[in-house]
Protein backbone atom coordinates (compact mmCIF):
# COMPACT_ATOMS: atom_id res chain seq x y z
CA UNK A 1 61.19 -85.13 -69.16
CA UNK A 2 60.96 -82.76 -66.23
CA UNK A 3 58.32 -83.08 -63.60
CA UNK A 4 55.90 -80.87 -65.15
CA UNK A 5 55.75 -82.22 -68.54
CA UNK A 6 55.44 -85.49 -66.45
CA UNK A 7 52.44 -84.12 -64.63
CA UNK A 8 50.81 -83.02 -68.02
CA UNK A 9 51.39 -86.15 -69.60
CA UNK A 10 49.53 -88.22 -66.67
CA UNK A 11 46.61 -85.11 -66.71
CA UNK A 12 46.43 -86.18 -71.01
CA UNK A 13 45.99 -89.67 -70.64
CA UNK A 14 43.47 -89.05 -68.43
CA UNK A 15 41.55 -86.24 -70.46
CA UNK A 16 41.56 -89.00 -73.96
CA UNK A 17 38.75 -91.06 -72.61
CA UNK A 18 37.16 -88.26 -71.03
CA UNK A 19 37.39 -86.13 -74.42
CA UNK A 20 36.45 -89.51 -76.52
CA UNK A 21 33.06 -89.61 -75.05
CA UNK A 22 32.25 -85.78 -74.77
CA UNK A 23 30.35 -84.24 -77.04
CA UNK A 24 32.70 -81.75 -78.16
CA UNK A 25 35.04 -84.32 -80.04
CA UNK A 26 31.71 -85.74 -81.89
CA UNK A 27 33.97 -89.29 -82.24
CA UNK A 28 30.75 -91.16 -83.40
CA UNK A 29 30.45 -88.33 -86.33
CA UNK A 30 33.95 -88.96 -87.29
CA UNK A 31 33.46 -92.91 -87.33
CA UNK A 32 30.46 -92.27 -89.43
CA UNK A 33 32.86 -90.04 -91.92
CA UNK A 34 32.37 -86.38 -90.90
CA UNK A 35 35.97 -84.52 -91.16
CA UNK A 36 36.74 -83.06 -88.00
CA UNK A 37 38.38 -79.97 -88.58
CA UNK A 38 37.55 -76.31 -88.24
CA UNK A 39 36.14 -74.36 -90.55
CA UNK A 40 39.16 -71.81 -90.13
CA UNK A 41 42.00 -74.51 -91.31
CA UNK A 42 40.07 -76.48 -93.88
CA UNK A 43 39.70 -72.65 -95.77
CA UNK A 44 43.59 -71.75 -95.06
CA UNK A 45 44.99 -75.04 -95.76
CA UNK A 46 42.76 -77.51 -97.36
CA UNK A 47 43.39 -76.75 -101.21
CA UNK A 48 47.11 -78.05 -100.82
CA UNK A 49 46.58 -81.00 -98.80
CA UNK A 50 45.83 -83.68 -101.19
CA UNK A 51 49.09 -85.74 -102.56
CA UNK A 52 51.24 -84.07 -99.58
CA UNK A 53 52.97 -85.81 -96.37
CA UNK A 54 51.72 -83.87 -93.04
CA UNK A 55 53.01 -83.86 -89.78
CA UNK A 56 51.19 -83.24 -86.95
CA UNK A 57 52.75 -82.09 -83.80
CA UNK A 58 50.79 -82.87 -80.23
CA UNK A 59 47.82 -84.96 -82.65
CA UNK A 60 45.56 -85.81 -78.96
CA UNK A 61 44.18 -89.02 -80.46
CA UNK A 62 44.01 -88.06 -84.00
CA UNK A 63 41.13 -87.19 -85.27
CA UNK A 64 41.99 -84.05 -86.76
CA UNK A 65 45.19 -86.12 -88.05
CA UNK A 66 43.15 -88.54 -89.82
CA UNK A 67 40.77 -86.05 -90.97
CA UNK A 68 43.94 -85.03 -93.08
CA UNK A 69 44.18 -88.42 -93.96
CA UNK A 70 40.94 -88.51 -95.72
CA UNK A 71 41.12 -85.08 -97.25
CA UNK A 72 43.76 -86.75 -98.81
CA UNK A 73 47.07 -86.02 -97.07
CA UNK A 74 50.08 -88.71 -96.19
CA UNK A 75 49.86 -87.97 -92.48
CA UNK A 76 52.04 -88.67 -89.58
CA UNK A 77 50.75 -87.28 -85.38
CA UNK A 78 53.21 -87.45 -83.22
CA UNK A 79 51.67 -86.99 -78.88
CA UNK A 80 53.47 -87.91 -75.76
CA UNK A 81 50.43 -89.97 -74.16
CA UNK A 82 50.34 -93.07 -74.60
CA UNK A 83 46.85 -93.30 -74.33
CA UNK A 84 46.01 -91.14 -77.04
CA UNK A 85 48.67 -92.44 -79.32
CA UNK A 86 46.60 -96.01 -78.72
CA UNK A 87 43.29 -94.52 -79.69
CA UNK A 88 44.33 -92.64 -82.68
CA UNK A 89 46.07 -96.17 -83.85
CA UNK A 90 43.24 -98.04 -83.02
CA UNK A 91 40.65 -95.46 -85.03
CA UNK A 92 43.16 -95.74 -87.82
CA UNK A 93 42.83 -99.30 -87.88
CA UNK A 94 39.26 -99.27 -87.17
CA UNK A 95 38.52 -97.07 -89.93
CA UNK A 96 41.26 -97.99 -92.37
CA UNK A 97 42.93 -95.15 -92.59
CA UNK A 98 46.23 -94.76 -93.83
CA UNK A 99 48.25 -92.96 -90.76
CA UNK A 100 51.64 -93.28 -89.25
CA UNK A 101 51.47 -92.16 -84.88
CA UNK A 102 54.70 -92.04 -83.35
CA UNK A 103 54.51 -91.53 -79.21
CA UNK A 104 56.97 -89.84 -77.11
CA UNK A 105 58.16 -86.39 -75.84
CA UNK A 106 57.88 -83.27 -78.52
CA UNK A 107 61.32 -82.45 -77.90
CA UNK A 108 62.85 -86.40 -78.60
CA UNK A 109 61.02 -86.33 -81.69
CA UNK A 110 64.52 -86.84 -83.39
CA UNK A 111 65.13 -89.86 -81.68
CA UNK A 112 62.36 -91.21 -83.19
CA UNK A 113 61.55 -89.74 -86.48
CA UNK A 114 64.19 -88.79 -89.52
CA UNK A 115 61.58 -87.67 -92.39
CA UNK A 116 61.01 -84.69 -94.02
CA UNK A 117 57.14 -83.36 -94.68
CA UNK A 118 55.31 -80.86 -97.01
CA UNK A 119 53.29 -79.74 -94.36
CA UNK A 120 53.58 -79.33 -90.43
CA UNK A 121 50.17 -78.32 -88.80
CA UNK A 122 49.24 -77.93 -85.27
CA UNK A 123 46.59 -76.41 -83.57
CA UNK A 124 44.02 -75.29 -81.08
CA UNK A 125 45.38 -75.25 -77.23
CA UNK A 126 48.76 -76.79 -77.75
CA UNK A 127 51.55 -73.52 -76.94
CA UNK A 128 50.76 -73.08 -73.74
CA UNK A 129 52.38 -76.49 -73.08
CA UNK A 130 55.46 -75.91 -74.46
CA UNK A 131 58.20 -74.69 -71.69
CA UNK A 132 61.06 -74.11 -74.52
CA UNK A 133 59.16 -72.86 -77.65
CA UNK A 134 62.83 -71.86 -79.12
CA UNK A 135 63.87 -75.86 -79.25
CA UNK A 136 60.11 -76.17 -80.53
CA UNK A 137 60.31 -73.82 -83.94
CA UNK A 138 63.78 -75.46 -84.65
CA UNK A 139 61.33 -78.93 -84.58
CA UNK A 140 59.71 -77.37 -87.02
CA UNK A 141 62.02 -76.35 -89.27
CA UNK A 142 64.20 -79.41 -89.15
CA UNK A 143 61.21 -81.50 -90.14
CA UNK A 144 59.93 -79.50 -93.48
CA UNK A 145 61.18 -80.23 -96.51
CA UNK A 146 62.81 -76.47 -99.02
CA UNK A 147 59.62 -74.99 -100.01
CA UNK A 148 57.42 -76.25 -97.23
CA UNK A 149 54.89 -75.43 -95.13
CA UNK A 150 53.95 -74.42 -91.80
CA UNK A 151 50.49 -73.81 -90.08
CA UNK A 152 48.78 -72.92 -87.23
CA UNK A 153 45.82 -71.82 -85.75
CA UNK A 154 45.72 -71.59 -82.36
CA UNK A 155 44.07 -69.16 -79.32
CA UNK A 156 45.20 -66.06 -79.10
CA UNK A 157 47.46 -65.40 -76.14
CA UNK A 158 45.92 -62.01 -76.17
CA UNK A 159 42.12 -63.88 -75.27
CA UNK A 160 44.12 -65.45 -72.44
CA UNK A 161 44.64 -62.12 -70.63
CA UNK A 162 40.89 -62.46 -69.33
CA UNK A 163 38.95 -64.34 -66.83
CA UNK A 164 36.84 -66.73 -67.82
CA UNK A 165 35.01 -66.75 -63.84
CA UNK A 166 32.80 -63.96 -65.01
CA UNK A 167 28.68 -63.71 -64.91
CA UNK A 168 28.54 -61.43 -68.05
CA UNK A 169 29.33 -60.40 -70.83
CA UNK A 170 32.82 -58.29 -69.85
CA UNK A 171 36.27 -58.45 -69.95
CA UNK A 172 37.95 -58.81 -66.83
CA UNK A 173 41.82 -58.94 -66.87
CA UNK A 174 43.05 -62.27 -64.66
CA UNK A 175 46.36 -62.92 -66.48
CA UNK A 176 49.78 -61.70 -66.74
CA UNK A 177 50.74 -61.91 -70.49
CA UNK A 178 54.09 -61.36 -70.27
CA UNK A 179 54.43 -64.13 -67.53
CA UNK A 180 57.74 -66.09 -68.08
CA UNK A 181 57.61 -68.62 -65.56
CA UNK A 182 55.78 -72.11 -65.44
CA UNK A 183 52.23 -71.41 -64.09
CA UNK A 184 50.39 -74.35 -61.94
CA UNK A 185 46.64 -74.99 -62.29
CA UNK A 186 43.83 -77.28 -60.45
CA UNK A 187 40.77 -77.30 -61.93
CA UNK A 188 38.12 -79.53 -61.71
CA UNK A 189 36.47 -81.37 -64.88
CA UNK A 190 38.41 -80.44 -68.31
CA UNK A 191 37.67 -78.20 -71.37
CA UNK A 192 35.26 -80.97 -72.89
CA UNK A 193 33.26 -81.83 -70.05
CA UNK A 194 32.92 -80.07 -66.89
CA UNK A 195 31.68 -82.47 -64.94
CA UNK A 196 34.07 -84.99 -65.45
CA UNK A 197 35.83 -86.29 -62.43
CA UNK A 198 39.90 -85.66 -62.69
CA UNK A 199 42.48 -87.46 -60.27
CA UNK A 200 45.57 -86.01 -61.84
CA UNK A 201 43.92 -82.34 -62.04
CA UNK A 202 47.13 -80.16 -61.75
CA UNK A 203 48.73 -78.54 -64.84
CA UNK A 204 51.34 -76.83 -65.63
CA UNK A 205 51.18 -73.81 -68.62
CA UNK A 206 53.63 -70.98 -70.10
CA UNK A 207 52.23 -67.91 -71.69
CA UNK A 208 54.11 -67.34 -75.07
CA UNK A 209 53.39 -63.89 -76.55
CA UNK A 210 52.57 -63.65 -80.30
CA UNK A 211 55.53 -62.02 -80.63
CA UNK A 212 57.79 -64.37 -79.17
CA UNK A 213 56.03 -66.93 -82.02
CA UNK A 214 56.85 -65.29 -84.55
CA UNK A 215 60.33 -64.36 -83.48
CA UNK A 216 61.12 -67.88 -82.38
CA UNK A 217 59.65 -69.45 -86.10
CA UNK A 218 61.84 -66.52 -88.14
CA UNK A 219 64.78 -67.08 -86.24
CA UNK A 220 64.31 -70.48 -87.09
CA UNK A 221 64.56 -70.09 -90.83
CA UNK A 222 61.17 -70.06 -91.66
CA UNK A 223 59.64 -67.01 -93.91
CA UNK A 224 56.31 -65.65 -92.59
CA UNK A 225 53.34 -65.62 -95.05
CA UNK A 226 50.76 -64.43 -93.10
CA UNK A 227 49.72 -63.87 -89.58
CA UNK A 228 45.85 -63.48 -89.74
CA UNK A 229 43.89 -62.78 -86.02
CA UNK A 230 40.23 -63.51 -85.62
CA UNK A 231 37.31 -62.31 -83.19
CA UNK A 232 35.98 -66.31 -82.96
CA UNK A 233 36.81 -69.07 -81.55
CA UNK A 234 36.29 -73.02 -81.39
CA UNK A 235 35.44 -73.58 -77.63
CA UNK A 236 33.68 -71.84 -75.47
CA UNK A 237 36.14 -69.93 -74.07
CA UNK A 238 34.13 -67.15 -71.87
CA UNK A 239 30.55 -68.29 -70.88
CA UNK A 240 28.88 -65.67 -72.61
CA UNK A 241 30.15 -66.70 -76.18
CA UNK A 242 27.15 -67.89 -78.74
CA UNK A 243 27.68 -70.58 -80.96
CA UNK A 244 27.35 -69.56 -84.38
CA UNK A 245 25.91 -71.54 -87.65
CA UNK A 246 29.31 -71.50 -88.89
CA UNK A 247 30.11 -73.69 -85.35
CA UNK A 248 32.95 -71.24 -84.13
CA UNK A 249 31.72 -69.40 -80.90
CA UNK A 250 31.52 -65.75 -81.19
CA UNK A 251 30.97 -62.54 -79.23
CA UNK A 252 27.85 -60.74 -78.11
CA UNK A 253 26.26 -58.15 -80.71
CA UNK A 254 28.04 -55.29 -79.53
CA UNK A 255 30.54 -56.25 -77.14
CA UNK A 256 34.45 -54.84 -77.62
CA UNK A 257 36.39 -57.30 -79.55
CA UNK A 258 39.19 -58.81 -78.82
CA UNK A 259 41.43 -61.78 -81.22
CA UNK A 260 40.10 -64.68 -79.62
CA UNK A 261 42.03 -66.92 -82.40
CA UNK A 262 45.28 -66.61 -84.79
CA UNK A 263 46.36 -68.39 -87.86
CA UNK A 264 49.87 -68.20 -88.99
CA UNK A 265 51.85 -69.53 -91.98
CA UNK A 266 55.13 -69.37 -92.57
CA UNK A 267 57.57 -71.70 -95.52
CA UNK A 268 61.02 -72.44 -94.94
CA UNK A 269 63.16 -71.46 -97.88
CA UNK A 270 66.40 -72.45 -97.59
CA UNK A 271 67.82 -76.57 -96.96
């Protein structure tokens, strides 16, 4: 592991007890039996989940993983921190749920796990830290089984373009999309809580055009099903989204839209 994936592992086992006690995650709710999952996934994928073995690929400490679990789904989450990894066993246990977490690196996943799934899933914030998304769609490939699936929904790297330091309601461009190298970042708090105090604060990202996803996943072997975009999203992204009763965050009545989210499927056909 090179010394930026380092640096983001120490920065994740620092955000899973910050995230575990924000109110974004809602872990209480999901002890008490709430299924933590989007809207968005639960209507694209939920209806073949039941019966099927699902791997999840960078899980954070599981809930959406075991959420799977009790929709019905033979799951497997696989996260290089070892602190998340611990909770999500430890919630599994605690809740006794059926689920299978293996810890280490993405890209060692081999030397660690030989089965094939139905279903891989990932989603929500996990791209951007991924410095060789080629070696990740082969990952994905290698672990479906002929005839299965693959799904995410994730932000759009077209939403990522903007600045979020903005006092209204506009769209400011801050970003180079087509940025290929590693890009460093100190910020203060995390997504789920501001406020939160952060020793090991520096990150390091890579913007990965849509294009380059689906070119990387094709190349791979897998056939595209769909590729849907959406003008929501599940965070508050911008500080002048409004939450909606559907809880994804939307724009401003009247405001230019831009795909703040996309969802992508794709099955791999051949061996």
């Amino acid at each position: 592991m090179d010394e930026y994936r380092r640096a983001n592992q120490r920065l994740w086992d620092e955000y899973t007890a910050i995230n575990a006690a924000s109110p974004l995650y809602e872990l209480q709710e999901f002890k008490a039996g709430a299924i933590k999952l989007h809207p968005l996934e639960r209507s694209e994928l939920e209806g073949e989940i039941a019966g099927r073995a699902l791997l999840h690929l960078q899980c954070h400490f599981g809930m959406d993983t075991l959420s799977w679990a009790r929709l019905g789904a033979h799951v497997t989450g696989v996260d290089f921190s070892e602190k998340a990894i611990a909770l999500a066993r430890s919630l599994a246990a605690e809740l006794s749920i059926p689920a299978r977490f293996v810890c280490c690196e993405l890209y060692d996943l081999p030397q660690h796990l030989e089965d094939r799934f139905d279903i891989v899933y990932t989603s929500y914030g996990v791209l951007a830290w991924l410095p060789d998304l080629r070696g990740w769609a082969e990952l994905v490939a290698r672990y479906l089984r002929p005839g299965g699936v693959f799904y995410i929904a994730e932000i759009h790297p077209a939403s990522m373009l903007f600045s979020e330091k903005v006092s209204g309601p506009e769209w400011r461009v801050g970003y180079d999309y087509f940025q290929e190298e590693v890009a460093s970042y100190q910020d203060e708090g995390n997504y789920a809580d501001p406020t939160a105090k952060v020793e090991n604060n520096t990150s390091y990202e890579w913007m990965h055009p849509l294009g380059t996803v689906v070119s990387e996943l094709t190349r791979a072997g897998l056939s595209l099903e769909y590729l849907h975009e959406h003008p929501f999203t599940v965070y508050r992204q911008f500080p002048f989204l409004e939450r909606g009763e559907d809880s994804h965050w939307h724009l401003p009545a009247g405001m230019l839209r831009v795909p703040l989210l996309f969802s992508l499927r794709a099955r791999k056909l051949g061996p």
